[in-house]
PDB file of N, CA and C in Angstrom:
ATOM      1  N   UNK A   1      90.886   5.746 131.098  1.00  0.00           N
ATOM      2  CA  UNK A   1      90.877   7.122 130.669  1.00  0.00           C
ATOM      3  C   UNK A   1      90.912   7.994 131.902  1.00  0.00           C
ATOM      4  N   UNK A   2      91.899   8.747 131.885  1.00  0.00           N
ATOM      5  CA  UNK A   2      92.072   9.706 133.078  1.00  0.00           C
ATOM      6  C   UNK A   2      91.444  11.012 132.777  1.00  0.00           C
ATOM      7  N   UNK A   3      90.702  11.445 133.780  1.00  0.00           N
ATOM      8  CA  UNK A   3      89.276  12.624 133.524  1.00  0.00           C
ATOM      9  C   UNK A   3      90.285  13.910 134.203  1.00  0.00           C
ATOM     10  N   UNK A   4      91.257  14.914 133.783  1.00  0.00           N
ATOM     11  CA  UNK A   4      90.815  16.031 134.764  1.00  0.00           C
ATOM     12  C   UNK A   4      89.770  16.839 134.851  1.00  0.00           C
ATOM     13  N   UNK A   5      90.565  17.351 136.182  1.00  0.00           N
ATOM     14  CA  UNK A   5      89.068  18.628 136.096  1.00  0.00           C
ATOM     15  C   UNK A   5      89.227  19.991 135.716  1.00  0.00           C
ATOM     16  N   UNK A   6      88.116  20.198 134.987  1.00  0.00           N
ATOM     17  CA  UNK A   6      88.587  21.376 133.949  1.00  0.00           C
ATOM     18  C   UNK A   6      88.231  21.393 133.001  1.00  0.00           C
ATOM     19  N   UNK A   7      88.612  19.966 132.651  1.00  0.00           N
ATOM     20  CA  UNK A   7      88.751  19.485 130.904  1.00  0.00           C
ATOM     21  C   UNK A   7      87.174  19.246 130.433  1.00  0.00           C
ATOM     22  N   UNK A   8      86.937  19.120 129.379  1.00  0.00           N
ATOM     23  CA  UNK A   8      85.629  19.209 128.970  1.00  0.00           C
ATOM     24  C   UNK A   8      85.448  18.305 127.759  1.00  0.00           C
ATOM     25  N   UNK A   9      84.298  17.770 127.748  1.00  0.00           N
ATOM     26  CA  UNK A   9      84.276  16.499 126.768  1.00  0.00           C
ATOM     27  C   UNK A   9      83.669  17.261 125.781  1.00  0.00           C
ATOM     28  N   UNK A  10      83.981  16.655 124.186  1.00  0.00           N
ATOM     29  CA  UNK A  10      83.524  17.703 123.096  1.00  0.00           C
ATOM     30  C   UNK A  10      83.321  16.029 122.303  1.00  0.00           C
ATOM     31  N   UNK A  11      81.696  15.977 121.893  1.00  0.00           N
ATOM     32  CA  UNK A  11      81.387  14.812 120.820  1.00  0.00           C
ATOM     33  C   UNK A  11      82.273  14.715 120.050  1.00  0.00           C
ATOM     34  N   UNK A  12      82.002  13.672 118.994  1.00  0.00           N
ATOM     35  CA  UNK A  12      83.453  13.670 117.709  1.00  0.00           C
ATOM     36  C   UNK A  12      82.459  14.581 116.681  1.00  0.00           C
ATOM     37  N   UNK A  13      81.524  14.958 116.806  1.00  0.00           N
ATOM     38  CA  UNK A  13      81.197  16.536 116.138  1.00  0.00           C
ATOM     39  C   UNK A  13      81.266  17.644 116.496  1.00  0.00           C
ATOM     40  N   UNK A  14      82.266  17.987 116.145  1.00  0.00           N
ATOM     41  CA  UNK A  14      82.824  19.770 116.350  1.00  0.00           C
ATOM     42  C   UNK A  14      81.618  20.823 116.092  1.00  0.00           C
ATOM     43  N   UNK A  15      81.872  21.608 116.968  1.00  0.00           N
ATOM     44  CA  UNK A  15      80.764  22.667 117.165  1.00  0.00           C
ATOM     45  C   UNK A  15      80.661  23.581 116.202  1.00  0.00           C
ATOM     46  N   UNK A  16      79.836  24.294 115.735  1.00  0.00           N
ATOM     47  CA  UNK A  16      79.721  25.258 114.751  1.00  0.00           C
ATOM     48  C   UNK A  16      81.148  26.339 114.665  1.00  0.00           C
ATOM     49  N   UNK A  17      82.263  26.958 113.924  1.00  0.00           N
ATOM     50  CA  UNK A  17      82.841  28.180 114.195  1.00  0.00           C
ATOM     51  C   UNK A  17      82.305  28.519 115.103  1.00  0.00           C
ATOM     52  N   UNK A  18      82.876  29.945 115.848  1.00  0.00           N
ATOM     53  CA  UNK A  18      81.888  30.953 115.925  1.00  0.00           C
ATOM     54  C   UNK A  18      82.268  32.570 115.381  1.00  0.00           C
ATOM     55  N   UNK A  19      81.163  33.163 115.310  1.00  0.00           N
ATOM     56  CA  UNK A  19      81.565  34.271 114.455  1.00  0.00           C
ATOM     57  C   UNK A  19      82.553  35.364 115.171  1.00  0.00           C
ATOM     58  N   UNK A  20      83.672  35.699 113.561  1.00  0.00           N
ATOM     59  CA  UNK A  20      84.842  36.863 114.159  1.00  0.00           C
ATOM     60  C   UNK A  20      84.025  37.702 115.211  1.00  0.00           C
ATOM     61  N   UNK A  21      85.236  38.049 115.831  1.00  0.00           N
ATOM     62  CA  UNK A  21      84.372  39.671 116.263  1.00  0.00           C
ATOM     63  C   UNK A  21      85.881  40.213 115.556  1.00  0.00           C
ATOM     64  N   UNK A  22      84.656  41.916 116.060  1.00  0.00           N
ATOM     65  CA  UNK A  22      85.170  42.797 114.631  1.00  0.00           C
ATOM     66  C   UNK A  22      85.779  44.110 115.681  1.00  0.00           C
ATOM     67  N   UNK A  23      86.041  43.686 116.929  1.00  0.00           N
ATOM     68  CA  UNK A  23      87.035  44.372 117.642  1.00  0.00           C
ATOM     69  C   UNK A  23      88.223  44.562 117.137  1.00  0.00           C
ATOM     70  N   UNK A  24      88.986  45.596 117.957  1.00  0.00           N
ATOM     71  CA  UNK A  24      90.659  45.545 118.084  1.00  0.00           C
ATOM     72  C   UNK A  24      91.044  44.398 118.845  1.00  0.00           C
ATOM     73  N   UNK A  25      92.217  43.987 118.937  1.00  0.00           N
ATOM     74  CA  UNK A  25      92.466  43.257 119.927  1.00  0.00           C
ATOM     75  C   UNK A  25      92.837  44.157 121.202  1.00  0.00           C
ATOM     76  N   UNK A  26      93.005  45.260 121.423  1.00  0.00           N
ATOM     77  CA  UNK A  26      93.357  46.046 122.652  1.00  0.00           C
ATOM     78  C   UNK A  26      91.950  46.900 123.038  1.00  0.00           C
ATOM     79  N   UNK A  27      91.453  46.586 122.257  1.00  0.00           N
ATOM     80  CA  UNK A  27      89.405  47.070 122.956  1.00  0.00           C
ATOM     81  C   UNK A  27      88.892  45.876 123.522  1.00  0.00           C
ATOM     82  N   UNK A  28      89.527  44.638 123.253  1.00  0.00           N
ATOM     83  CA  UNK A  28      89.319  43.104 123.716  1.00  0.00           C
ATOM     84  C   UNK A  28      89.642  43.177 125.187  1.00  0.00           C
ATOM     85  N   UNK A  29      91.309  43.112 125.270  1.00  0.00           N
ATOM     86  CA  UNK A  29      91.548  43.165 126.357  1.00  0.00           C
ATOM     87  C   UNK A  29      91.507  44.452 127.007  1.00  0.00           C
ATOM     88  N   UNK A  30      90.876  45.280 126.778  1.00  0.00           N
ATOM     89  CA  UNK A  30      90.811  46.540 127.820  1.00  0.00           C
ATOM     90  C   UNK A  30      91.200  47.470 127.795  1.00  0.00           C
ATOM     91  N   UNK A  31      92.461  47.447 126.750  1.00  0.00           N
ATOM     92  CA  UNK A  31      93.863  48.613 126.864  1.00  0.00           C
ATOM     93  C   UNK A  31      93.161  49.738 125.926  1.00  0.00           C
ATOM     94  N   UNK A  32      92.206  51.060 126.610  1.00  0.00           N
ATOM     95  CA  UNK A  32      92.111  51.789 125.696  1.00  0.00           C
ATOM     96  C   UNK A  32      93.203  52.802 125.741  1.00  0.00           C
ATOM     97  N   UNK A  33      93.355  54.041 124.741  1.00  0.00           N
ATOM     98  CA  UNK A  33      94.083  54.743 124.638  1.00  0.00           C
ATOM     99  C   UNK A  33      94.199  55.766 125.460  1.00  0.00           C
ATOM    100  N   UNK A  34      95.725  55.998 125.808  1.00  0.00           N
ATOM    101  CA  UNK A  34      95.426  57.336 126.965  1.00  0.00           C
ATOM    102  C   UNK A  34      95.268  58.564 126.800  1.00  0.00           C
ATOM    103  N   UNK A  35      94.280  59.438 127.346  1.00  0.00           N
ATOM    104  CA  UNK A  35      93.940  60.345 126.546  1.00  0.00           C
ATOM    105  C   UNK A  35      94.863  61.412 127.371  1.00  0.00           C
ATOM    106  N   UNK A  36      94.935  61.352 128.312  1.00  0.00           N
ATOM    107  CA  UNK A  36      95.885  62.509 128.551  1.00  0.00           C
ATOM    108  C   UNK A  36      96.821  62.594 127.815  1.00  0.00           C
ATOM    109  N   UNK A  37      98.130  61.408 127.790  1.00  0.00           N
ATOM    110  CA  UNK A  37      98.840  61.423 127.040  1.00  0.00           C
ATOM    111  C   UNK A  37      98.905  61.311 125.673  1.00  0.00           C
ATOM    112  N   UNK A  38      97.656  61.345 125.275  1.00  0.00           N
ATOM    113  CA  UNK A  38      97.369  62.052 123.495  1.00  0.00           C
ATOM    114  C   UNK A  38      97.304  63.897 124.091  1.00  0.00           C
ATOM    115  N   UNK A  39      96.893  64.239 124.450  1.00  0.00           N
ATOM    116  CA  UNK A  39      96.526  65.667 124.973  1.00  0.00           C
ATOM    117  C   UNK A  39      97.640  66.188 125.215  1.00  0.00           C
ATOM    118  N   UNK A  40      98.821  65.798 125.842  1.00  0.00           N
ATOM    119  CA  UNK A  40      99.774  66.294 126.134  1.00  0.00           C
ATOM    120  C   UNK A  40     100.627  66.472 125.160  1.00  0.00           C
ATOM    121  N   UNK A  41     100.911  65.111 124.227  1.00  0.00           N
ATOM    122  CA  UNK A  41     101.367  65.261 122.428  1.00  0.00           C
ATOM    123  C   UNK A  41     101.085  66.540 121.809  1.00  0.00           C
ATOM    124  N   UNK A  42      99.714  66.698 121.849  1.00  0.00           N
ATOM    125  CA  UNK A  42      98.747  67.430 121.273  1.00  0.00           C
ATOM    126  C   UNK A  42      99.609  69.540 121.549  1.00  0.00           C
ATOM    127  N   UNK A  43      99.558  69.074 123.106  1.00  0.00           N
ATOM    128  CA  UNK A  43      99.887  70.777 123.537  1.00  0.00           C
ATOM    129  C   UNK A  43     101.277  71.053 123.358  1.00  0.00           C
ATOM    130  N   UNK A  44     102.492  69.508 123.183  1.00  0.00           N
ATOM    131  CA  UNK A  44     103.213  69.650 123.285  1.00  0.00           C
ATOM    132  C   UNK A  44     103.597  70.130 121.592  1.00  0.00           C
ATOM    133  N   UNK A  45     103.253  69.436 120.588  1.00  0.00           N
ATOM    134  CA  UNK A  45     103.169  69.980 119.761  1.00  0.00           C
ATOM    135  C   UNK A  45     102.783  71.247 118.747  1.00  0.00           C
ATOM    136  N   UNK A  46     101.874  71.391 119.358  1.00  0.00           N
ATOM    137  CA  UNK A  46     101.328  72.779 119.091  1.00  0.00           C
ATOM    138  C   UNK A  46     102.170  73.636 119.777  1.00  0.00           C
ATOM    139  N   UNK A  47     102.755  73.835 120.831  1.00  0.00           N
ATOM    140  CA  UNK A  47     104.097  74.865 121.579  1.00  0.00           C
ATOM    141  C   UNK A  47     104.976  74.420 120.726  1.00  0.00           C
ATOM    142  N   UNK A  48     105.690  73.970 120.128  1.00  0.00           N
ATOM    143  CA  UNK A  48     106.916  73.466 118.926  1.00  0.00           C
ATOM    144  C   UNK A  48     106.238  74.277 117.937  1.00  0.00           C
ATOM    145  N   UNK A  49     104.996  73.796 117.062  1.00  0.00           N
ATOM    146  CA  UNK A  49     105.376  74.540 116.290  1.00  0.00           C
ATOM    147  C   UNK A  49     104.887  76.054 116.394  1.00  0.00           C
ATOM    148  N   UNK A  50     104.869  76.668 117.265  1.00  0.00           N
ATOM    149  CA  UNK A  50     104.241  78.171 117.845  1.00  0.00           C
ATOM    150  C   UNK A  50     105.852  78.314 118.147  1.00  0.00           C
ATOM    151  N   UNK A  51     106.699  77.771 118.855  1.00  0.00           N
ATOM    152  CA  UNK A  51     107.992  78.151 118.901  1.00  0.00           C
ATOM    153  C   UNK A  51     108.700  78.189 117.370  1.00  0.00           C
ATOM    154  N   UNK A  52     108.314  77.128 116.309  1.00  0.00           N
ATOM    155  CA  UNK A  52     108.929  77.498 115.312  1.00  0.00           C
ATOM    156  C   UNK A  52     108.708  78.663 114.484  1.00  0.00           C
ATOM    157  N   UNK A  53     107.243  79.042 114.287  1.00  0.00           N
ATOM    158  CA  UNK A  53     106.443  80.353 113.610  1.00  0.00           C
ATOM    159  C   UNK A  53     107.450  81.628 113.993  1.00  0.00           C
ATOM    160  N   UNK A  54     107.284  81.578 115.682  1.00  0.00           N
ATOM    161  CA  UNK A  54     107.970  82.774 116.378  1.00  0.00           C
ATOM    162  C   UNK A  54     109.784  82.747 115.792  1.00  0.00           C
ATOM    163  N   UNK A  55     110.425  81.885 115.871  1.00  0.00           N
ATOM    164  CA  UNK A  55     111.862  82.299 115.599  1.00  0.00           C
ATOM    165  C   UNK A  55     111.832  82.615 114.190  1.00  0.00           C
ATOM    166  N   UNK A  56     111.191  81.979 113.367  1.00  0.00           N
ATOM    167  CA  UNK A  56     110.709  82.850 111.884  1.00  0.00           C
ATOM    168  C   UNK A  56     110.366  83.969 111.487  1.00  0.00           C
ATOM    169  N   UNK A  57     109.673  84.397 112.364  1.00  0.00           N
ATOM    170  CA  UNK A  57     109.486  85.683 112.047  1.00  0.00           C
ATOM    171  C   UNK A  57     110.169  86.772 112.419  1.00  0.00           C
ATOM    172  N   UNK A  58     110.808  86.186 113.856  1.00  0.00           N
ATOM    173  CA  UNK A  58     111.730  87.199 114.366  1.00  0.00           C
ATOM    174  C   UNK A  58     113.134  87.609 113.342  1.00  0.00           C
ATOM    175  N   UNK A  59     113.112  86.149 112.851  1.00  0.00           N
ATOM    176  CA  UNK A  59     114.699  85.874 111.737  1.00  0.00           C
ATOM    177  C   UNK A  59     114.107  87.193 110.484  1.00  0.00           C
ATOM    178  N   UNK A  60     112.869  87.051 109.951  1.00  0.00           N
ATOM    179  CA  UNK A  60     112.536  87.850 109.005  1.00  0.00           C
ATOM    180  C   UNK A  60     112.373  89.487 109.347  1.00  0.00           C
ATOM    181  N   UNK A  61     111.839  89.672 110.367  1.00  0.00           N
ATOM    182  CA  UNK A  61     112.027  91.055 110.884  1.00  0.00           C
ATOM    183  C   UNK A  61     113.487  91.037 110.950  1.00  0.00           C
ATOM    184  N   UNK A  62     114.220  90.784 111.653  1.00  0.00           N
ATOM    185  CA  UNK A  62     115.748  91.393 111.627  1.00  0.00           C
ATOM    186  C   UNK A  62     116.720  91.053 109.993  1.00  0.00           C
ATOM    187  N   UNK A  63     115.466  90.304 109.541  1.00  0.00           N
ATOM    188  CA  UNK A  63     116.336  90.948 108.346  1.00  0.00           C
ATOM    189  C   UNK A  63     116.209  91.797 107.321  1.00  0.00           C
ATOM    190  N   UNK A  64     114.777  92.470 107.781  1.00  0.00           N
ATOM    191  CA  UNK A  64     114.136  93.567 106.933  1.00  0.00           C
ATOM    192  C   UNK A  64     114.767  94.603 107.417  1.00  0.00           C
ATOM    193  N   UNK A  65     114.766  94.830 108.670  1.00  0.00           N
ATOM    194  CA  UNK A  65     115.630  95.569 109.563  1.00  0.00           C
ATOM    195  C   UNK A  65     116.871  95.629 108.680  1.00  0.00           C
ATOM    196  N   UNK A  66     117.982  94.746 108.825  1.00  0.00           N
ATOM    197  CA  UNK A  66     118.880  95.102 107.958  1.00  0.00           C
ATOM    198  C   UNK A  66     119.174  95.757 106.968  1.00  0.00           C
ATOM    199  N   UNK A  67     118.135  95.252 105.854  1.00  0.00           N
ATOM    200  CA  UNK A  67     118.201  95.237 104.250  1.00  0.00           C
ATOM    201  C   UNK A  67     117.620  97.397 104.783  1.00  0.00           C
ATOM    202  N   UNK A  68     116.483  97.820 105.030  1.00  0.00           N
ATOM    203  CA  UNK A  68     116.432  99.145 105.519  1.00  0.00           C
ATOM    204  C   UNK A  68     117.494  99.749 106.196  1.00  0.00           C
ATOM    205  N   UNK A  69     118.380  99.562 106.653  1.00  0.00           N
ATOM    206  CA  UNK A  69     119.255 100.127 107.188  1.00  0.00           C
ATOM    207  C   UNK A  69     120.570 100.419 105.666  1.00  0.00           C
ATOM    208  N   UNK A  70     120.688  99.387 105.475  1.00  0.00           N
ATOM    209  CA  UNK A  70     121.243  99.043 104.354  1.00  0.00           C
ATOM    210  C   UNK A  70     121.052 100.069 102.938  1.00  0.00           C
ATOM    211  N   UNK A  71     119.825 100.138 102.803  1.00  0.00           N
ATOM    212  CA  UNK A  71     118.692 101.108 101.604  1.00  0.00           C
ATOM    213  C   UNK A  71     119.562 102.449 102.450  1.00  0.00           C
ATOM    214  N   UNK A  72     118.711 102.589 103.295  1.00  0.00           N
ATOM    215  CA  UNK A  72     119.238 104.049 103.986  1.00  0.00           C
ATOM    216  C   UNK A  72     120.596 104.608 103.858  1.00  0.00           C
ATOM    217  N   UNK A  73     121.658 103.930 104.378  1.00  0.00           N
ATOM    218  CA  UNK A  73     123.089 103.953 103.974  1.00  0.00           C
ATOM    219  C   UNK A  73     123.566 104.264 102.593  1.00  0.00           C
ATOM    220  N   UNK A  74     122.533 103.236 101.857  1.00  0.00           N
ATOM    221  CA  UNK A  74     123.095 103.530  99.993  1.00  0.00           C
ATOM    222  C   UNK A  74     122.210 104.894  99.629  1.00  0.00           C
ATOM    223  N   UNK A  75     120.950 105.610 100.261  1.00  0.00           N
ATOM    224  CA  UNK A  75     120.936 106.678  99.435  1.00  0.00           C
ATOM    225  C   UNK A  75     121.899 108.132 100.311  1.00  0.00           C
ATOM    226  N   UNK A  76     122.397 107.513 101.567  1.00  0.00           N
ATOM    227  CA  UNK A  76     122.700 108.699 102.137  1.00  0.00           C
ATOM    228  C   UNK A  76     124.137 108.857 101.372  1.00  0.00           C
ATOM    229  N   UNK A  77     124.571 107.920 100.934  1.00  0.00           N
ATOM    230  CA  UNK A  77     126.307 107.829 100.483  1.00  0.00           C
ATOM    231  C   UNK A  77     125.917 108.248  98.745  1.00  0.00           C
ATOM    232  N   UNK A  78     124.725 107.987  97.834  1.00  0.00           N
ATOM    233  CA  UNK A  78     124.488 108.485  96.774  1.00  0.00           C
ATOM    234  C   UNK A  78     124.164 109.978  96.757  1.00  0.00           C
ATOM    235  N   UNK A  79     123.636 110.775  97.875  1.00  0.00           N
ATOM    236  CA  UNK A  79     123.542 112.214  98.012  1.00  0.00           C
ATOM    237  C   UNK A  79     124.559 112.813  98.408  1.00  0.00           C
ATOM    238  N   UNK A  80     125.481 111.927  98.981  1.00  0.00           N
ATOM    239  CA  UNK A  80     127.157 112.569 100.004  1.00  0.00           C
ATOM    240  C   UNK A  80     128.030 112.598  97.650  1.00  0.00           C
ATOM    241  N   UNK A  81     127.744 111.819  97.265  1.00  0.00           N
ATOM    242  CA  UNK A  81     128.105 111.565  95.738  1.00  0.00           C
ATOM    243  C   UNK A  81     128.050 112.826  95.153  1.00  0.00           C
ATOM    244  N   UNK A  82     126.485 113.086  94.729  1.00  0.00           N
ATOM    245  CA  UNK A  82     126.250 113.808  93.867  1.00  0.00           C
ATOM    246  C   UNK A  82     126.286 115.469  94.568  1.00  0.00           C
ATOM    247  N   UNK A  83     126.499 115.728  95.863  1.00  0.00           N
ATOM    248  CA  UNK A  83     127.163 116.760  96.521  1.00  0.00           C
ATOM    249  C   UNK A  83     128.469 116.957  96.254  1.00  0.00           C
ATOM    250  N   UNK A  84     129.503 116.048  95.940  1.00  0.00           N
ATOM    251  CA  UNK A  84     131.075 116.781  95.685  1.00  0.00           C
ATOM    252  C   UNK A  84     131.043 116.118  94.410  1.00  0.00           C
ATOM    253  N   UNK A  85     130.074 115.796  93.540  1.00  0.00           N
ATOM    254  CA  UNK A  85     130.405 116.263  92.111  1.00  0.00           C
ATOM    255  C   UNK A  85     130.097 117.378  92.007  1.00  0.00           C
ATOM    256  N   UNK A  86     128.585 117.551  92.238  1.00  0.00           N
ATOM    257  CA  UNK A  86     128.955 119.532  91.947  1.00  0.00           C
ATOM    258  C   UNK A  86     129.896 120.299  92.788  1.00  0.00           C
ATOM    259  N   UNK A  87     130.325 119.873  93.790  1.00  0.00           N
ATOM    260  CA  UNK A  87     131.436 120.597  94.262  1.00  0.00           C
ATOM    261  C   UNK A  87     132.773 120.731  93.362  1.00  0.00           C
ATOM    262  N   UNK A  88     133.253 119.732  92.845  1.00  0.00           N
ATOM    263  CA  UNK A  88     134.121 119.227  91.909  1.00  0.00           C
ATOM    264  C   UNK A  88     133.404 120.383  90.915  1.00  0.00           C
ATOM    265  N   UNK A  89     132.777 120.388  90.202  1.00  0.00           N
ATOM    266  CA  UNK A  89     132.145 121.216  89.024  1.00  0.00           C
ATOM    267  C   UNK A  89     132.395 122.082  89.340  1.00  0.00           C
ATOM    268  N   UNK A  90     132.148 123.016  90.804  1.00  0.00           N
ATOM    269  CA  UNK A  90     132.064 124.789  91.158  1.00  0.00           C
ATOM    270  C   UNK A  90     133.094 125.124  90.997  1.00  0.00           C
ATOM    271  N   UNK A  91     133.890 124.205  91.764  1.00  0.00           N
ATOM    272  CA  UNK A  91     135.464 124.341  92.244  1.00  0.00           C
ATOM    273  C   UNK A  91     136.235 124.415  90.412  1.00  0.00           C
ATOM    274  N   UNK A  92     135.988 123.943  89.913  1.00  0.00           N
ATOM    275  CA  UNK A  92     136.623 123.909  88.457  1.00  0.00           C
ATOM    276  C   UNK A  92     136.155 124.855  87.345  1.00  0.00           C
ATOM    277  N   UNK A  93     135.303 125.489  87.907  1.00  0.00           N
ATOM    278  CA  UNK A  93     134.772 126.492  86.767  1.00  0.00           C
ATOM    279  C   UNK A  93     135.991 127.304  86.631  1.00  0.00           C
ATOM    280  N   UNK A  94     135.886 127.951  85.636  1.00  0.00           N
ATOM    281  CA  UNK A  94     136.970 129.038  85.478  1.00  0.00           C
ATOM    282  C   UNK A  94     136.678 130.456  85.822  1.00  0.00           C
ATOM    283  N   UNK A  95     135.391 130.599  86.378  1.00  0.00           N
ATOM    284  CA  UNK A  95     135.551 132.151  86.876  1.00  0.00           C
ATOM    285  C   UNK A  95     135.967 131.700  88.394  1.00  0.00           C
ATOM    286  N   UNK A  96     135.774 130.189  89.338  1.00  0.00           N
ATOM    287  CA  UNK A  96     135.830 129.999  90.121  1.00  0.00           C
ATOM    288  C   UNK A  96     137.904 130.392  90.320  1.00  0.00           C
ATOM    289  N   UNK A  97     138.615 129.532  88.854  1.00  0.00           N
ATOM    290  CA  UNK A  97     139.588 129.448  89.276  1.00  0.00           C
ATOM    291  C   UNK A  97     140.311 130.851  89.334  1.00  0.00           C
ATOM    292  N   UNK A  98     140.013 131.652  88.334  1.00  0.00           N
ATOM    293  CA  UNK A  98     140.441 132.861  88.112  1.00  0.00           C
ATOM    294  C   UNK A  98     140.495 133.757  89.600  1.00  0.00           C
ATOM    295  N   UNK A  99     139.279 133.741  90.218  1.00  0.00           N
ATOM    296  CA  UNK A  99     139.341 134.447  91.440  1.00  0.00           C
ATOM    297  C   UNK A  99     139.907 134.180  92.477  1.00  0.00           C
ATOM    298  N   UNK A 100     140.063 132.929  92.428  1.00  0.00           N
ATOM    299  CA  UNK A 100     140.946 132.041  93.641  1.00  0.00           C
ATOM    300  C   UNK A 100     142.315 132.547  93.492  1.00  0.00           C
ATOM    301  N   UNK A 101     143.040 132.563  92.206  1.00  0.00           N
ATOM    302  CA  UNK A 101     144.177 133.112  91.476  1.00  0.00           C
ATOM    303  C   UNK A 101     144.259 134.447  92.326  1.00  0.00           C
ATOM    304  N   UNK A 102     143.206 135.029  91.814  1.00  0.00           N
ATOM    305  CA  UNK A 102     143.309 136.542  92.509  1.00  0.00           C
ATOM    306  C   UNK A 102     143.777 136.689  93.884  1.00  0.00           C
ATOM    307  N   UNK A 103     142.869 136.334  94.547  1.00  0.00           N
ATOM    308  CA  UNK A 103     142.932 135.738  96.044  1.00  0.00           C
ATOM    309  C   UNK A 103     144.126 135.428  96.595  1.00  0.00           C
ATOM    310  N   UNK A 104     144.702 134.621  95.995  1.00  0.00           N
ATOM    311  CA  UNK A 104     146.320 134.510  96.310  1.00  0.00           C
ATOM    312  C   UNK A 104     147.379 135.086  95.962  1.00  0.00           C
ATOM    313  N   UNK A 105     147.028 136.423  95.381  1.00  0.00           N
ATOM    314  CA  UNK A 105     148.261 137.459  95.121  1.00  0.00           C
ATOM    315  C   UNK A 105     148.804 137.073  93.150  1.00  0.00           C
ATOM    316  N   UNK A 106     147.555 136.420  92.291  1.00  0.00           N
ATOM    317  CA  UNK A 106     148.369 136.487  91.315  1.00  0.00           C
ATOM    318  C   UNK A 106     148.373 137.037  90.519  1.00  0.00           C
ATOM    319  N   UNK A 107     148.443 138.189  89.594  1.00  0.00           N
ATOM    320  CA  UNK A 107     148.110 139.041  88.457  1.00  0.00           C
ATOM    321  C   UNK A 107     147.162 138.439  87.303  1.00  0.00           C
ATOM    322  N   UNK A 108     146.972 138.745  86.694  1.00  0.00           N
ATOM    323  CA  UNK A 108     146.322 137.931  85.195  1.00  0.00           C
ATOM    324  C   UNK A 108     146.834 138.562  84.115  1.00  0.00           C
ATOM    325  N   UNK A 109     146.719 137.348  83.769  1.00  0.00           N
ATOM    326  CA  UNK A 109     147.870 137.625  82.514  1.00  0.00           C
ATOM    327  C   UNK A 109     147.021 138.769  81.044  1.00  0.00           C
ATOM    328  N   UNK A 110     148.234 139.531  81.018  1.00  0.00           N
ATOM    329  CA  UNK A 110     148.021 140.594  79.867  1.00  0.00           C
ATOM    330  C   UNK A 110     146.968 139.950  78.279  1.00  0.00           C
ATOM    331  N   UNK A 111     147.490 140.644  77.546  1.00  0.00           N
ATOM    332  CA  UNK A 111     146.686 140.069  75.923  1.00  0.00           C
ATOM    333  C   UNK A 111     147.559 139.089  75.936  1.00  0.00           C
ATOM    334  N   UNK A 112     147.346 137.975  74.731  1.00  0.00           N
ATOM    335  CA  UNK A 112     148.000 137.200  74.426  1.00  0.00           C
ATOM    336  C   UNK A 112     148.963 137.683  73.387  1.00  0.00           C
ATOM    337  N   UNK A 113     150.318 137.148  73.446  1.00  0.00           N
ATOM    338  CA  UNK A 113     151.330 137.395  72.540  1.00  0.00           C
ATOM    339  C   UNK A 113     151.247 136.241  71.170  1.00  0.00           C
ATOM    340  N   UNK A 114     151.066 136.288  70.292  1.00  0.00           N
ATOM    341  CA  UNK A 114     151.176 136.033  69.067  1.00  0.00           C
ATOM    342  C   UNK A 114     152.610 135.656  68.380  1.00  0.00           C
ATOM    343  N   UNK A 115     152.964 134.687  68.457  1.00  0.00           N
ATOM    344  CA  UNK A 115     154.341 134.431  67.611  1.00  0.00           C
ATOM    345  C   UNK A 115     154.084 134.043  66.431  1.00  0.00           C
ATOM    346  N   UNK A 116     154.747 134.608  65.079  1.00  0.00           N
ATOM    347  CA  UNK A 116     154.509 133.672  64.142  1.00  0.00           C
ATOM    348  C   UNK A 116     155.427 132.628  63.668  1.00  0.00           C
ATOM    349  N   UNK A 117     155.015 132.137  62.921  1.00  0.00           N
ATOM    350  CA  UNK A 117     156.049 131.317  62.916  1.00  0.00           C
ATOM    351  C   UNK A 117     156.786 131.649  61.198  1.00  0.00           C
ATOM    352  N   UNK A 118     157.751 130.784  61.018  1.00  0.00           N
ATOM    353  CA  UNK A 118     158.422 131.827  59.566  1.00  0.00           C
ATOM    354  C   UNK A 118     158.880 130.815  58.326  1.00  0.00           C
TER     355      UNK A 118
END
């Protein structure tokens, strides 16, 4: 029987188990987690989504912006409206047209002539 050294003699009764351990296997060997580089995740993420909040809101302001500009435009073009309808109205009255008539050299016409018919 050749003995190395090293090797270790074990009776032909096997030794008790022994009990799990209730480690990780990387708390076993040593490897804990890096905390900077959780920390840096951490800040790097939080700037993402602080960059996403910000282009959101900026997108929503310029488009309130718009839609107000927009409002503004439709009541200034609904008052430019209802200004040359009554213009349209003045302009068409008939004492309006009659005098305009005048104005340009035209007589007015006598009584009315009556034809009958036979």
């Amino acid at each position: 029987m050749a003995v190395y050294e090293g090797t270790r003699y074990y009776p032909l009764a096997r030794p008790a188990a022994l009990p799990r351990r209730r480690q990780a296997a990387r708390v076993r060997a040593g490897r804990h987690g890096n905390r900077v580089g959780i920390a840096m995740a951490a800040i790097l993420v939080a700037f993402l989504l602080g960059l996403f909040y910000l282009t959101q809101t900026v997108r929503v302001a310029a488009t309130n912006y718009d839609i107000d500009a927009l409002v503004a435009q439709r009541d200034h073009m609904t008052q430019q409206i209802q200004s040359l309808q009554g213009d349209i109205a003045q302009q068409g009255a008939e004492i309006s047209v009659t005098r305009r008539a005048l104005d340009l050299g035209l007589s007015p016409l006598g009584a009315p002539l009556w034809v009958r018919g036979r």
